[in-house]
Protein backbone atom coordinates (compact mmCIF):
# COMPACT_ATOMS: atom_id res chain seq x y z
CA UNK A 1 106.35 95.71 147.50
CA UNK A 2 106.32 95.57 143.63
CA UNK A 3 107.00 93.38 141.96
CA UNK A 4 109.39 94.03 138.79
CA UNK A 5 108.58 90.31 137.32
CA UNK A 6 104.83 92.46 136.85
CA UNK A 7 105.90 95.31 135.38
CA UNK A 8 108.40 93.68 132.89
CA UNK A 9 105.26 91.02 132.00
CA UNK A 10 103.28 94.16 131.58
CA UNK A 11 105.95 95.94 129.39
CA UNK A 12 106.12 93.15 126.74
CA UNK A 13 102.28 92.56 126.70
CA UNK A 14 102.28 96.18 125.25
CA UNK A 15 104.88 95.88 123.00
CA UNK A 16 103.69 92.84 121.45
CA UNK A 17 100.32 94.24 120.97
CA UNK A 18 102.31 97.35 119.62
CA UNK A 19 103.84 94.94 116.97
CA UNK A 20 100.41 93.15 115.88
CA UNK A 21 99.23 96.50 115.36
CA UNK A 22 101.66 97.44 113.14
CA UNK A 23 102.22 94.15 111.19
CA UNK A 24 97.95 94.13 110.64
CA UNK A 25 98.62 98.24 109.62
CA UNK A 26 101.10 97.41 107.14
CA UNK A 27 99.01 94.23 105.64
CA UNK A 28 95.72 96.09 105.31
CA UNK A 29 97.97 99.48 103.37
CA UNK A 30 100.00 96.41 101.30
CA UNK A 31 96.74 94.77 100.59
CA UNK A 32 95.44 98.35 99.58
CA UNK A 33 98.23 99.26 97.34
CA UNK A 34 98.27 95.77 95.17
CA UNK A 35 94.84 96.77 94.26
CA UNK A 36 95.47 99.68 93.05
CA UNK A 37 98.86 98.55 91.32
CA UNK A 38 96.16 95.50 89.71
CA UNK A 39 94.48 98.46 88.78
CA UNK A 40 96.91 100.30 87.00
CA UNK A 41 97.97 97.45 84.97
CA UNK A 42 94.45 96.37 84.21
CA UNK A 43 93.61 100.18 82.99
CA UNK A 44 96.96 100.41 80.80
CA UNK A 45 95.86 97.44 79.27
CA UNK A 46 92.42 98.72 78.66
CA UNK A 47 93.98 101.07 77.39
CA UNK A 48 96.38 99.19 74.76
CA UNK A 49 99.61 99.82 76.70
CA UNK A 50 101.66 96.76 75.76
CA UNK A 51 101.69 93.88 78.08
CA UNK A 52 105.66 94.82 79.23
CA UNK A 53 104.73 98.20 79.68
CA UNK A 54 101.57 98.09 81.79
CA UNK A 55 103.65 95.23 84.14
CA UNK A 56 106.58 97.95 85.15
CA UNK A 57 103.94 100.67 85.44
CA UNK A 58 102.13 98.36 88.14
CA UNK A 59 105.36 98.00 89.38
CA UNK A 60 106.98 101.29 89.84
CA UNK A 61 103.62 102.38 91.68
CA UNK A 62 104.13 99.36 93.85
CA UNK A 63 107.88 99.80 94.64
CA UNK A 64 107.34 103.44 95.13
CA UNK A 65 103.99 103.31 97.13
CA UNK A 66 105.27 100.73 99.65
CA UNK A 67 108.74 101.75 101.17
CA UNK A 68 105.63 105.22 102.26
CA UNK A 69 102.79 102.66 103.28
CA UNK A 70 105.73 100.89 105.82
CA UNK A 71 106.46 104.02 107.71
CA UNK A 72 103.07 105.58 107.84
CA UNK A 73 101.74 102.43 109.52
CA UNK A 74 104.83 102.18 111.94
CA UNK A 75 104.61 106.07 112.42
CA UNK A 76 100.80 105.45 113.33
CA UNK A 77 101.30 102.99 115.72
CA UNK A 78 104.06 105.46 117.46
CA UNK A 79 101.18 107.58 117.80
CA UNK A 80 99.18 105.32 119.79
């Protein structure tokens, strides 16, 4: 006989992997992107951008990388 208890323990075991896998995804790309937004505002600086300026151009690559980053690391884990 089977027993469901099994397969329903089994189930969740997946799925909670499933979800570490995507939270660790999604840290490593977020980690990824502020480094390259710190790097955006470091090189407008560098490059005499004004202080206001270089902070929303870190910014708007931030906001506009990250809403991308979230669905290519849950679309990834979809994928196995």
């Amino acid at each position: 006989m089977i027993n469901p208890d099994g397969f329903d323990d089994l189930v969740a075991g997946i799925e909670t992997e499933m979800n570490q896998a995507v939270i660790e995804k999604r840290g490593t790309l977020a980690v990824m992107l502020a480094r390259v937004a710190g790097a955006v505002y470091t090189e407008a600086i560098a490059a005499g951008v004004p202080h206001a300026l270089a902070q929303e151009m870190a910014t708007d690559y931030w906001a506009g990388e990250m809403p991308s980053a979230a669905a290519v690391a849950e679309e990834d884990s979809a994928d196995g």
